[in-house]
C-alpha atoms as a PDB file:
ATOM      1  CA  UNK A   1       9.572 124.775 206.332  1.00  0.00           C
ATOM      2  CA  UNK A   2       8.650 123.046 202.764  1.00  0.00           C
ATOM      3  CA  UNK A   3       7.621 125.730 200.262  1.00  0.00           C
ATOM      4  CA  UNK A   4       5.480 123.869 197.256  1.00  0.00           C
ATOM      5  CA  UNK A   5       6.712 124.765 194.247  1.00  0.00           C
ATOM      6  CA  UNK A   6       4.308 124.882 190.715  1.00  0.00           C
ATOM      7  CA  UNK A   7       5.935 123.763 187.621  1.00  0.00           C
ATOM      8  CA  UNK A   8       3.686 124.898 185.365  1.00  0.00           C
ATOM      9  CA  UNK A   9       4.009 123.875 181.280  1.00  0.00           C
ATOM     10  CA  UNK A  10       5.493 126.747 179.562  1.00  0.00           C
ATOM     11  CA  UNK A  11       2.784 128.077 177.858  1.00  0.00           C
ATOM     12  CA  UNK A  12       2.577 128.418 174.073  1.00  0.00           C
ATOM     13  CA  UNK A  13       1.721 130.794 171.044  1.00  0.00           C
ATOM     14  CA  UNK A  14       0.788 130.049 166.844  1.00  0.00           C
ATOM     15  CA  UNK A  15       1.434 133.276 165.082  1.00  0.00           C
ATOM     16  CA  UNK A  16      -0.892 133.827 162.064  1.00  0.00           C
ATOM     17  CA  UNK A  17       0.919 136.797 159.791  1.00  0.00           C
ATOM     18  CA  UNK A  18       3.756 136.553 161.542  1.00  0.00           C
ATOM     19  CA  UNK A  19       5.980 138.341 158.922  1.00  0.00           C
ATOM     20  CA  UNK A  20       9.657 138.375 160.911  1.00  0.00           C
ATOM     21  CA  UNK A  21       8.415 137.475 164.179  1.00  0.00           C
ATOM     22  CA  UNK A  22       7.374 140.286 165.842  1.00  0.00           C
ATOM     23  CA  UNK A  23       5.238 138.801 168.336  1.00  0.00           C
ATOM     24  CA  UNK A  24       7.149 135.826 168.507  1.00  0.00           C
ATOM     25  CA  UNK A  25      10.093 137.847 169.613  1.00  0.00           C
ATOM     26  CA  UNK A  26       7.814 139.553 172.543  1.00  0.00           C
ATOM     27  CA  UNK A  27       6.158 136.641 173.549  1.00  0.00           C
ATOM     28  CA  UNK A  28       9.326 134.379 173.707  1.00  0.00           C
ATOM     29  CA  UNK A  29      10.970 137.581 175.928  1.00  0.00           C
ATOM     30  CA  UNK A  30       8.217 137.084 178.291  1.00  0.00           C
ATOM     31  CA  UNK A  31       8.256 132.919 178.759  1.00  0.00           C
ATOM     32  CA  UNK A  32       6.517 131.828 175.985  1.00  0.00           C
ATOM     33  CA  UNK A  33       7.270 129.466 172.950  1.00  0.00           C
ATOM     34  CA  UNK A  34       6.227 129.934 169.472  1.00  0.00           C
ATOM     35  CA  UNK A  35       4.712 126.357 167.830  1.00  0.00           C
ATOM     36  CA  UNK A  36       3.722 127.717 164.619  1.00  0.00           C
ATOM     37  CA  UNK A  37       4.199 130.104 162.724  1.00  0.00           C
ATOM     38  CA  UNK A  38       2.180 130.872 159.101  1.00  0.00           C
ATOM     39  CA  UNK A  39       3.444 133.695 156.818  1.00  0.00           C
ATOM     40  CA  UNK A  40       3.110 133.721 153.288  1.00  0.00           C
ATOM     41  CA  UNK A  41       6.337 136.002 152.189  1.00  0.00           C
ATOM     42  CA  UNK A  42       8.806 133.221 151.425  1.00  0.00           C
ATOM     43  CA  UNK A  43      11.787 135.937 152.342  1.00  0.00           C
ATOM     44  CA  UNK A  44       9.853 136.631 155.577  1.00  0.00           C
ATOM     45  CA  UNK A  45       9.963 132.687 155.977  1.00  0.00           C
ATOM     46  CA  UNK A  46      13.251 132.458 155.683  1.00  0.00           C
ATOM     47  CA  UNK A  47      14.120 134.584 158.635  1.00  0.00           C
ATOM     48  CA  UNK A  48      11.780 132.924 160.910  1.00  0.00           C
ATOM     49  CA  UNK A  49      12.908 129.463 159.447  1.00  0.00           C
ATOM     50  CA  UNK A  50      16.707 131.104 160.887  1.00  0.00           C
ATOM     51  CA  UNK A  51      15.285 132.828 164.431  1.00  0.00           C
ATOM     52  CA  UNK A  52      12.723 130.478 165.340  1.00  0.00           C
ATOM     53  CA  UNK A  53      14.120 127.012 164.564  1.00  0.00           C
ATOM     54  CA  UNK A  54      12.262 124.899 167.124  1.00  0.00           C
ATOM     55  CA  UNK A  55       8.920 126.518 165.059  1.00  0.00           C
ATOM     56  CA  UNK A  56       6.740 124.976 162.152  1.00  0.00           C
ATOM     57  CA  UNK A  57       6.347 127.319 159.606  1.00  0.00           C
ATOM     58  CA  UNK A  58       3.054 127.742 157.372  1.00  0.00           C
ATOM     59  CA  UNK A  59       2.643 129.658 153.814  1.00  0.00           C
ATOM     60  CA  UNK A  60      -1.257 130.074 153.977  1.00  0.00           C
ATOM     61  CA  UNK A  61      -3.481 131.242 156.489  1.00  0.00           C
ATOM     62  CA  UNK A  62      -6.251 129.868 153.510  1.00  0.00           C
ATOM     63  CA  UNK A  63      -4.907 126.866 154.204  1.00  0.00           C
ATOM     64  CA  UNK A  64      -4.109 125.935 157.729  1.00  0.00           C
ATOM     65  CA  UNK A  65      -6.683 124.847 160.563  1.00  0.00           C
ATOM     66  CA  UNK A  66      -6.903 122.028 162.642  1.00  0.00           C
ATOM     67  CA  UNK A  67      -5.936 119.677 160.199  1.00  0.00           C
ATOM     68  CA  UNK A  68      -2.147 120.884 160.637  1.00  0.00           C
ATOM     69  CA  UNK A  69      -2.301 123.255 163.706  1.00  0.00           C
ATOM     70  CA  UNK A  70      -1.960 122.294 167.332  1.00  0.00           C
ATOM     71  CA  UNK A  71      -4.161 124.192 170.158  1.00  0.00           C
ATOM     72  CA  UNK A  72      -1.854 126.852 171.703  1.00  0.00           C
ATOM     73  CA  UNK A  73      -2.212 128.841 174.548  1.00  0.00           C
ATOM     74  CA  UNK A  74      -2.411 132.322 173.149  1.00  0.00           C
ATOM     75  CA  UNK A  75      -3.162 133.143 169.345  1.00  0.00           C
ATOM     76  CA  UNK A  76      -1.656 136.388 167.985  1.00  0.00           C
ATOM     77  CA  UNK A  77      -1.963 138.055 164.337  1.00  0.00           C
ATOM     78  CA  UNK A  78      -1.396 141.323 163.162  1.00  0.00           C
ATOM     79  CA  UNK A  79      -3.736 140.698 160.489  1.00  0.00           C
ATOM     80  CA  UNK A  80      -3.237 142.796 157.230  1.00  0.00           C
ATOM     81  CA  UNK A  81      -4.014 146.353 157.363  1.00  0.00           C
ATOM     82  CA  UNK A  82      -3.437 147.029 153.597  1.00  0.00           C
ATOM     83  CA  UNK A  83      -7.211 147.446 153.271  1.00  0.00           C
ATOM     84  CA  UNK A  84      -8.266 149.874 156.396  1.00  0.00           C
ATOM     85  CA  UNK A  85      -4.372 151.981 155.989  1.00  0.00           C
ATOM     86  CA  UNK A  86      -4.602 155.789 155.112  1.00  0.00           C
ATOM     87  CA  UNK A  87      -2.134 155.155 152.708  1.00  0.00           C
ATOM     88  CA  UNK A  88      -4.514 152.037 150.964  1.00  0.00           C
ATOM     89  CA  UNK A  89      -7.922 152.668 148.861  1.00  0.00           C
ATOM     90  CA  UNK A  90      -9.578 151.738 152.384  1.00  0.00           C
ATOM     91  CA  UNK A  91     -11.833 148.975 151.175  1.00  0.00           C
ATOM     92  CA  UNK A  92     -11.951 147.674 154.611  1.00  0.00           C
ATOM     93  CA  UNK A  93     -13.162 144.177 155.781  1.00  0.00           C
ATOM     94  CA  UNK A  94     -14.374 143.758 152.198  1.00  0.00           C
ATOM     95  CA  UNK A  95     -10.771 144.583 150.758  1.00  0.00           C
ATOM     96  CA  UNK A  96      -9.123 140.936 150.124  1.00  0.00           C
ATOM     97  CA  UNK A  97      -5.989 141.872 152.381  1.00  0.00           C
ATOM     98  CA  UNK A  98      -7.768 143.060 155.950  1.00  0.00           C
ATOM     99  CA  UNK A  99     -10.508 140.555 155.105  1.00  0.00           C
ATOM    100  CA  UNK A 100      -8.630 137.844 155.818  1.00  0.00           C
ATOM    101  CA  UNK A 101      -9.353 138.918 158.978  1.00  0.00           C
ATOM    102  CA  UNK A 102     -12.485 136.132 158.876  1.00  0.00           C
ATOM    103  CA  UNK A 103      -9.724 133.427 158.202  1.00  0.00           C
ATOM    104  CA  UNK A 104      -8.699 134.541 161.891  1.00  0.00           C
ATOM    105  CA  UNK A 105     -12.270 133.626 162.488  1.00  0.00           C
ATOM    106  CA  UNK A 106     -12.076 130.600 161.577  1.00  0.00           C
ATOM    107  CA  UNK A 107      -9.285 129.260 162.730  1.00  0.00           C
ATOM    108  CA  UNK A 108     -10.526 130.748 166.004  1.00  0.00           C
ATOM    109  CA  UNK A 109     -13.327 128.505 165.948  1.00  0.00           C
ATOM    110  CA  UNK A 110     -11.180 125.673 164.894  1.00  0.00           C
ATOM    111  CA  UNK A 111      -8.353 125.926 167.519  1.00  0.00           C
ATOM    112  CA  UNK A 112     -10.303 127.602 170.705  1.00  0.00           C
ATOM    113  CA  UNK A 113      -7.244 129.424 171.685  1.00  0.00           C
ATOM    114  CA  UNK A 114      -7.281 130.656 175.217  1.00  0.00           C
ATOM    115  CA  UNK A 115      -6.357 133.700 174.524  1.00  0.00           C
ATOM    116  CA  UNK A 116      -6.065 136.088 171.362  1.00  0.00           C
ATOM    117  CA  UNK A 117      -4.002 139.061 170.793  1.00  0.00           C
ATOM    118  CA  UNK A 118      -4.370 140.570 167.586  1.00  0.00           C
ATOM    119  CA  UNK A 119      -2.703 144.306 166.174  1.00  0.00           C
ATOM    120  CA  UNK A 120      -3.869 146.729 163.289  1.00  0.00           C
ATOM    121  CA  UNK A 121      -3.362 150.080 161.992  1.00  0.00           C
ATOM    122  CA  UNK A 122      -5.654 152.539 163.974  1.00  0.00           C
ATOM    123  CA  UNK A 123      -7.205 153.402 160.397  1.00  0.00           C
ATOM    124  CA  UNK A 124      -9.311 150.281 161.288  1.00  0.00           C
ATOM    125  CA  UNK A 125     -11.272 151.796 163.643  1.00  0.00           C
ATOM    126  CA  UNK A 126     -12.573 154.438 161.779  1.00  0.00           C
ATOM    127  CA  UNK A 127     -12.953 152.124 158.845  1.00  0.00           C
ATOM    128  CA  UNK A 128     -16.447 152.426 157.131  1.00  0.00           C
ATOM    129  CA  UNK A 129     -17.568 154.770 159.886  1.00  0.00           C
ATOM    130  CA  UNK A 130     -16.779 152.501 162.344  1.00  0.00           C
ATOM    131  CA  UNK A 131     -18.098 149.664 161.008  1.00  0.00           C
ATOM    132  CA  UNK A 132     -15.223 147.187 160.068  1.00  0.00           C
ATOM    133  CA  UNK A 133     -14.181 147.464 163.698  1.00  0.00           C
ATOM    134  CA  UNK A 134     -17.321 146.973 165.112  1.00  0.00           C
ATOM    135  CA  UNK A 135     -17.388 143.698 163.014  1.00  0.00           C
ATOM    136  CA  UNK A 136     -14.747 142.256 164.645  1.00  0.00           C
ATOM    137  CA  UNK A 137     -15.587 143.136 168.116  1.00  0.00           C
ATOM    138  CA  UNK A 138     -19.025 141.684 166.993  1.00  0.00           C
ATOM    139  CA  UNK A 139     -17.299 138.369 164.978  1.00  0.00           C
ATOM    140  CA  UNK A 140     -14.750 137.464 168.940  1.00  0.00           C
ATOM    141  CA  UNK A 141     -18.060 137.790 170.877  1.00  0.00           C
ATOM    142  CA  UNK A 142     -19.451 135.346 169.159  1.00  0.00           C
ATOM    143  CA  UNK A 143     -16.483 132.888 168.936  1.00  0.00           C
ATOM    144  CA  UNK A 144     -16.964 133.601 172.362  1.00  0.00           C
ATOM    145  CA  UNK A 145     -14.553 135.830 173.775  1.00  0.00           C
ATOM    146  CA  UNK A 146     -14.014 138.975 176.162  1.00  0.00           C
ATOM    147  CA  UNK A 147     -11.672 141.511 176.026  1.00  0.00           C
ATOM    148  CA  UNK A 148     -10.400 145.036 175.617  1.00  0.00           C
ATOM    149  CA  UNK A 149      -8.631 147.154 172.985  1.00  0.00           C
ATOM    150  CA  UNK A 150      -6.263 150.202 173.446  1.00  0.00           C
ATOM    151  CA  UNK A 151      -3.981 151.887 171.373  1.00  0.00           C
ATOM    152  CA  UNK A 152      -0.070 151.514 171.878  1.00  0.00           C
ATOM    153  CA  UNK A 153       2.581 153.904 171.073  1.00  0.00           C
ATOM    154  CA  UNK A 154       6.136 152.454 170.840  1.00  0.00           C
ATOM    155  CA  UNK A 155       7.596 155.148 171.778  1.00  0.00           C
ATOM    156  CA  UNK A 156       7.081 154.255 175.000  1.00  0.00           C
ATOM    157  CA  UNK A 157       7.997 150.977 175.032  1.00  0.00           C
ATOM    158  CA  UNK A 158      11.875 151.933 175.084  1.00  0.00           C
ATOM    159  CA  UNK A 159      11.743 152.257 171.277  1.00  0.00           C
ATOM    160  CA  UNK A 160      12.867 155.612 169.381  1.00  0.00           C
ATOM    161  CA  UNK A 161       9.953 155.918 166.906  1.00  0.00           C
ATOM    162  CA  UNK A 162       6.396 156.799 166.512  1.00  0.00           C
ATOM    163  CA  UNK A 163       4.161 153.893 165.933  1.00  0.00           C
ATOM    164  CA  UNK A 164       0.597 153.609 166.810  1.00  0.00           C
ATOM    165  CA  UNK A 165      -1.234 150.634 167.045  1.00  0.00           C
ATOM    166  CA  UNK A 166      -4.464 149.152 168.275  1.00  0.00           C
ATOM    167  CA  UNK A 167      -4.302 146.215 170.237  1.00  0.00           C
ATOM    168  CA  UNK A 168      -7.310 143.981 171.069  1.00  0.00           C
ATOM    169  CA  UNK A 169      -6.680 141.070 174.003  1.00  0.00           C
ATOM    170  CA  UNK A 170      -9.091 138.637 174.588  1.00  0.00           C
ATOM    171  CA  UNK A 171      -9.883 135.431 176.706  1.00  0.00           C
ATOM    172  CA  UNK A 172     -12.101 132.041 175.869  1.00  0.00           C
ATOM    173  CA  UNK A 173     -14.768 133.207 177.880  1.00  0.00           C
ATOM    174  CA  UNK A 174     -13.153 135.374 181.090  1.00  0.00           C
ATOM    175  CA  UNK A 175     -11.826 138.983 180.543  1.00  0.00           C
ATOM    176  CA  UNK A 176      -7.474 139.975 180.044  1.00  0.00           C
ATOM    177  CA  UNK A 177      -5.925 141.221 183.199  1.00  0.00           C
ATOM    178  CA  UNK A 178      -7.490 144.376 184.129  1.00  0.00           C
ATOM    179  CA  UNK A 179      -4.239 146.041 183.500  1.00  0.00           C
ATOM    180  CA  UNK A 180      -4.054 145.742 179.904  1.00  0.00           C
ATOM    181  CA  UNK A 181      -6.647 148.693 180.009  1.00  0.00           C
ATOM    182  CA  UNK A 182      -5.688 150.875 183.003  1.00  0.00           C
ATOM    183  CA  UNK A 183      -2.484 151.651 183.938  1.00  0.00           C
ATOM    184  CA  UNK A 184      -1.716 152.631 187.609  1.00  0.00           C
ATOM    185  CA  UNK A 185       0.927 155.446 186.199  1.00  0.00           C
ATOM    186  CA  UNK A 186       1.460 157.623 183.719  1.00  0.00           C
ATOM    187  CA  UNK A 187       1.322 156.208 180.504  1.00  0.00           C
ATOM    188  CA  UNK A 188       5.476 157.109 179.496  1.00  0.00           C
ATOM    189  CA  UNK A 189       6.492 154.933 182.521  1.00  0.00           C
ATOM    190  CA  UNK A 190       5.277 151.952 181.123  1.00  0.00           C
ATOM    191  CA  UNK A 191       7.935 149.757 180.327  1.00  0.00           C
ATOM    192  CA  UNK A 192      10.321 151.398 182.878  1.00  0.00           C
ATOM    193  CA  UNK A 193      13.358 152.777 181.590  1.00  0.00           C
ATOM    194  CA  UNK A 194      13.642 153.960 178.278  1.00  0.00           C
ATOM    195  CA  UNK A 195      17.192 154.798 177.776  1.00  0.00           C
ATOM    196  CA  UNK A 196      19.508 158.031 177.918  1.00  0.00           C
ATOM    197  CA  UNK A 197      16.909 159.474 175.168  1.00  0.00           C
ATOM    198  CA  UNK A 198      13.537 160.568 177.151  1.00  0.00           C
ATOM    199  CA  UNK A 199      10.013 160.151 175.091  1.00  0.00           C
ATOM    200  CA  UNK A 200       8.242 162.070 173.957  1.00  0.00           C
ATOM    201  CA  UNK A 201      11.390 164.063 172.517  1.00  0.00           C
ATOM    202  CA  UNK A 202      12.178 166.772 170.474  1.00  0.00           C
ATOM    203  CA  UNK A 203      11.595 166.356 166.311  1.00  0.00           C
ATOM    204  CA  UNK A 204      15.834 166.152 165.746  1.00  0.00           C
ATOM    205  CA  UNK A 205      16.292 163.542 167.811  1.00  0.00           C
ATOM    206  CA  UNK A 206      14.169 160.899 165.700  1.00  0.00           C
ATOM    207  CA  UNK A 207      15.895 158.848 163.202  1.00  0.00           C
ATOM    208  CA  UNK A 208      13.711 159.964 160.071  1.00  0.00           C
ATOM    209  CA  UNK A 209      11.619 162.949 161.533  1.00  0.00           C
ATOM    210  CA  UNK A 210       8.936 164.332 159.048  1.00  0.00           C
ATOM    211  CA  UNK A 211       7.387 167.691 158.330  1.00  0.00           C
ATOM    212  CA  UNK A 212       3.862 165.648 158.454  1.00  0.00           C
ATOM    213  CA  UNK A 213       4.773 162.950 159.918  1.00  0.00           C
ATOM    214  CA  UNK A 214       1.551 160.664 160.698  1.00  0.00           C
ATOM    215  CA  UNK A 215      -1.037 162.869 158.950  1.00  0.00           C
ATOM    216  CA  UNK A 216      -0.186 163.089 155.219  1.00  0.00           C
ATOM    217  CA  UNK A 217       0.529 160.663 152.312  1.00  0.00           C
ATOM    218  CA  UNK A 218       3.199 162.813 151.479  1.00  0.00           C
ATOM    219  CA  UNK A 219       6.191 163.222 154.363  1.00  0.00           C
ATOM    220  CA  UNK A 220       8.982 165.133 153.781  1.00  0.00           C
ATOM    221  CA  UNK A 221      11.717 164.823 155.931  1.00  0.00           C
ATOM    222  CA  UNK A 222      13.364 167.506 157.753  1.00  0.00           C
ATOM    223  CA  UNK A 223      16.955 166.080 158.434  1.00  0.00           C
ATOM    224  CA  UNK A 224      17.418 165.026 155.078  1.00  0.00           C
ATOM    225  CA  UNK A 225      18.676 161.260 156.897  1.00  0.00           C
ATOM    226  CA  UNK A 226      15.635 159.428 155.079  1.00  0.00           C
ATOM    227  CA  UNK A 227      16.843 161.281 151.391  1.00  0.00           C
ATOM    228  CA  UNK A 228      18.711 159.465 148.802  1.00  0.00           C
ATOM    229  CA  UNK A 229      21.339 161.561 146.536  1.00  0.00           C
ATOM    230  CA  UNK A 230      21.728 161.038 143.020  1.00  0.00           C
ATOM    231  CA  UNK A 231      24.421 163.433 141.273  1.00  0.00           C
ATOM    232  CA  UNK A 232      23.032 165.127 138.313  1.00  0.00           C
ATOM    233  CA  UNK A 233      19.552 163.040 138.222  1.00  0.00           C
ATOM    234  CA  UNK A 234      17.052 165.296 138.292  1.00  0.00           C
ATOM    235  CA  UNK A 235      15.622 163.764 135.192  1.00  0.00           C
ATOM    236  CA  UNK A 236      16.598 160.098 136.314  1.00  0.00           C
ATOM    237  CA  UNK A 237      15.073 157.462 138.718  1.00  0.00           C
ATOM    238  CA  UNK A 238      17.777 156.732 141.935  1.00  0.00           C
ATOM    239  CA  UNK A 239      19.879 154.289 141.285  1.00  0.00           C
ATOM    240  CA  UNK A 240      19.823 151.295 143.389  1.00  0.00           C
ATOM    241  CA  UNK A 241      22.544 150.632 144.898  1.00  0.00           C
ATOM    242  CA  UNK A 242      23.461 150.080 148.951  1.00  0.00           C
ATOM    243  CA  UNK A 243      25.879 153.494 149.833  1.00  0.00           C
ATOM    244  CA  UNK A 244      28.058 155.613 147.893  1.00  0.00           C
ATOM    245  CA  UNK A 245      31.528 157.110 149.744  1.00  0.00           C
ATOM    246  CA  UNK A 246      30.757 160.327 148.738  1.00  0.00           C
ATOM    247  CA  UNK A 247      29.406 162.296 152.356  1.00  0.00           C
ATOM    248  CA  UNK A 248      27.784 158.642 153.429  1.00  0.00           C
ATOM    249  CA  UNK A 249      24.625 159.144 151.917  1.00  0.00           C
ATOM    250  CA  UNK A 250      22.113 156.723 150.933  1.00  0.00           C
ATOM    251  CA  UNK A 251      21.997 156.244 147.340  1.00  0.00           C
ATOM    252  CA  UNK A 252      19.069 153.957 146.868  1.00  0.00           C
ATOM    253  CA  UNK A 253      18.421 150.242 148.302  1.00  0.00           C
ATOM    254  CA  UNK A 254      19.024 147.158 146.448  1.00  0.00           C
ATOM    255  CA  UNK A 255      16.258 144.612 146.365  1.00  0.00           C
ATOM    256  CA  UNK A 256      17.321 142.700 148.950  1.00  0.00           C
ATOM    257  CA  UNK A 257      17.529 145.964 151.479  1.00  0.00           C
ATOM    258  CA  UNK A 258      14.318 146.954 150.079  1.00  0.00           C
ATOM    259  CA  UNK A 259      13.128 143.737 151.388  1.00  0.00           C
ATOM    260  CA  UNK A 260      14.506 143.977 154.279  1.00  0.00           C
ATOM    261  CA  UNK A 261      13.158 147.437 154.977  1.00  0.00           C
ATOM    262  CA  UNK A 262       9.458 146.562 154.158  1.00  0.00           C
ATOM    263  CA  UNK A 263       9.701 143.761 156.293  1.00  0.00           C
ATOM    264  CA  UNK A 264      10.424 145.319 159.259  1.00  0.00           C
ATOM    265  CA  UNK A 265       7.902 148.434 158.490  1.00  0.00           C
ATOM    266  CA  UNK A 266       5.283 145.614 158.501  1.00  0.00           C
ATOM    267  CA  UNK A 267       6.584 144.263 162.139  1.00  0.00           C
ATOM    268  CA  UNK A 268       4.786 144.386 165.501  1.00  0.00           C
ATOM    269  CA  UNK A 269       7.310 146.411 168.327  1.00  0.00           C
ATOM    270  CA  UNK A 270       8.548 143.123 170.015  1.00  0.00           C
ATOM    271  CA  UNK A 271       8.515 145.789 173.364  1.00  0.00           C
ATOM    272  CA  UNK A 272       4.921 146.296 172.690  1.00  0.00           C
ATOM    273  CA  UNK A 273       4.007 142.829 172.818  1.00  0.00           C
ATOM    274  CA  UNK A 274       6.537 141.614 175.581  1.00  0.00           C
ATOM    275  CA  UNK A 275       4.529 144.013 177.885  1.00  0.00           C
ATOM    276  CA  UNK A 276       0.871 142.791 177.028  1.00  0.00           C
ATOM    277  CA  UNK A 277       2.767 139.136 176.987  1.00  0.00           C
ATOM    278  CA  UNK A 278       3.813 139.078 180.381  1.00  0.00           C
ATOM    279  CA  UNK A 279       0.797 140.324 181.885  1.00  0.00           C
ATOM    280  CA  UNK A 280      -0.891 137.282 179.908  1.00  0.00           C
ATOM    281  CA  UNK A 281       1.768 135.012 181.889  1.00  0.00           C
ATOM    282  CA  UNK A 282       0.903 136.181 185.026  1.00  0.00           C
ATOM    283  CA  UNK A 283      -2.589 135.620 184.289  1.00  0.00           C
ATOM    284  CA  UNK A 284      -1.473 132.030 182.852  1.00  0.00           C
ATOM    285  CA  UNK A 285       0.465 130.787 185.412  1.00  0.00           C
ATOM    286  CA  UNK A 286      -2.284 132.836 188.521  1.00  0.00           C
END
């Protein structure tokens, strides 16, 4: 008996804020290929120039439209969050960070995407009372597109930390697979397997647990794993420098760990988005 087999295109992504990849790296997990990529951090560049060679990389979402970017399949962004953060002066949509969010807009317009996933800090849904998010619900529905948003925990996702995000997935004009919003089980058997570590866990067995963790400026850690030691410097700043022999501790980060560390504090969970990604291939390729 002949079975017909579909070769279908592989479907592909632009990344706007794509910092080191985050969604690139979850997207390209699920079948996907990254075009284009724009980020404006020229160290951030650099590692996406070195993991995603077969990409064109963009400095300026300001910039860029479709002068110099090619339709894709599926338009991500994890559009700063500087503006609508608890740790930020909350400005919202009118805060020149988060409202870049209307360059999304645009280039929306521009590009008709098929499908959008973007990702925030949950602060932007309480952001002016509610108002900054209802804007961009408000500003897809007019570009014309359907969708849901949910908030995702990595934690389980396979990944041992606390990070809450918001999520919105929409279509051109048809609705994301149901199952982006409802899951048929519980919500910690998402991605399967986790590991030898089960989530939610107790407090010692997170890397850099915090008396407040999530609900304070201000987090002291418990462990003391997140502290840096500095003998006799009680009057002195730390000084930066990678380790010191003396017990392992941390004594500091150089610039270029610094970097490296507020880089990937900025990142999207790549397990997050592999899991929204490949229900969006399914969909694709249905």
């Amino acid at each position: 008996m002949h079975v017909h087999q579909h070769n279908f295109p592989q479907p592909i992504i632009g990344s706007l804020f794509a910092g080191i990849g985050g969604f690139d790296l979850g997207f390209e997990a699920a079948g996907f290929k990254t075009a284009w990529q724009v980020e404006i951090d020229p160290v951030c560049r650099a590692v996406l120039a070195d993991r995603f060679p077969h990409t064109r990389q963009f400095d300026d979402v300001r910039t860029c439209g479709a002068h110099n970017l090619g339709y894709v399949d599926v338009l991500t962004g994890g559009f700063p969050c500087q503006d609508v953060s608890t740790m930020g002066k909350q400005r919202g949509l009118k805060g020149t960070r988060t409202g870049l969010f209307f360059e999304v807009i645009r280039l929306i317009n521009e590009l008709q995407p098929g499908w959008l996933v973007l990702e925030n800090v949950t602060g932007l849904l309480f952001s002016n009372d509610g108002e900054d998010f209802a804007t961009v619900i408000q500003s897809l529905a007019q570009c014309g597109y359907l969708g849901y948003w949910r908030v995702l925990d990595a934690q389980y996702f396979g990944v041992p930390t606390k990070r809450r995000r918001v999520f919105l997935v929409a279509g051109r004009g048809k609705h994301p697979p149901f199952e982006l919003l409802a899951d048929a089980a519980p919500v910690g058997t998402i991605s399967g397997k986790t590991g030898a570590t089960e989530f939610p866990c107790e407090i010692d067995a997170w890397p850099c647990p915090t008396l407040l963790a999530g609900s304070a400026h201000s987090q002291i850690n418990i462990g003391g794993t997140g502290l840096a030691a500095c003998a006799n410097g009680w009057d002195s700043m730390v000084n930066r420098q990678r380790t010191i022999d003396h017990h392992g501790l941390c004594a500091g980060l150089d610039a270029a760990n610094f970097a490296e560390t507020h880089a990937a504090g900025n990142a999207v969970c790549p397990q997050v988005v592999e899991w929204i990604a490949r229900h969006l291939m399914r969909e694709i390729r249905s």
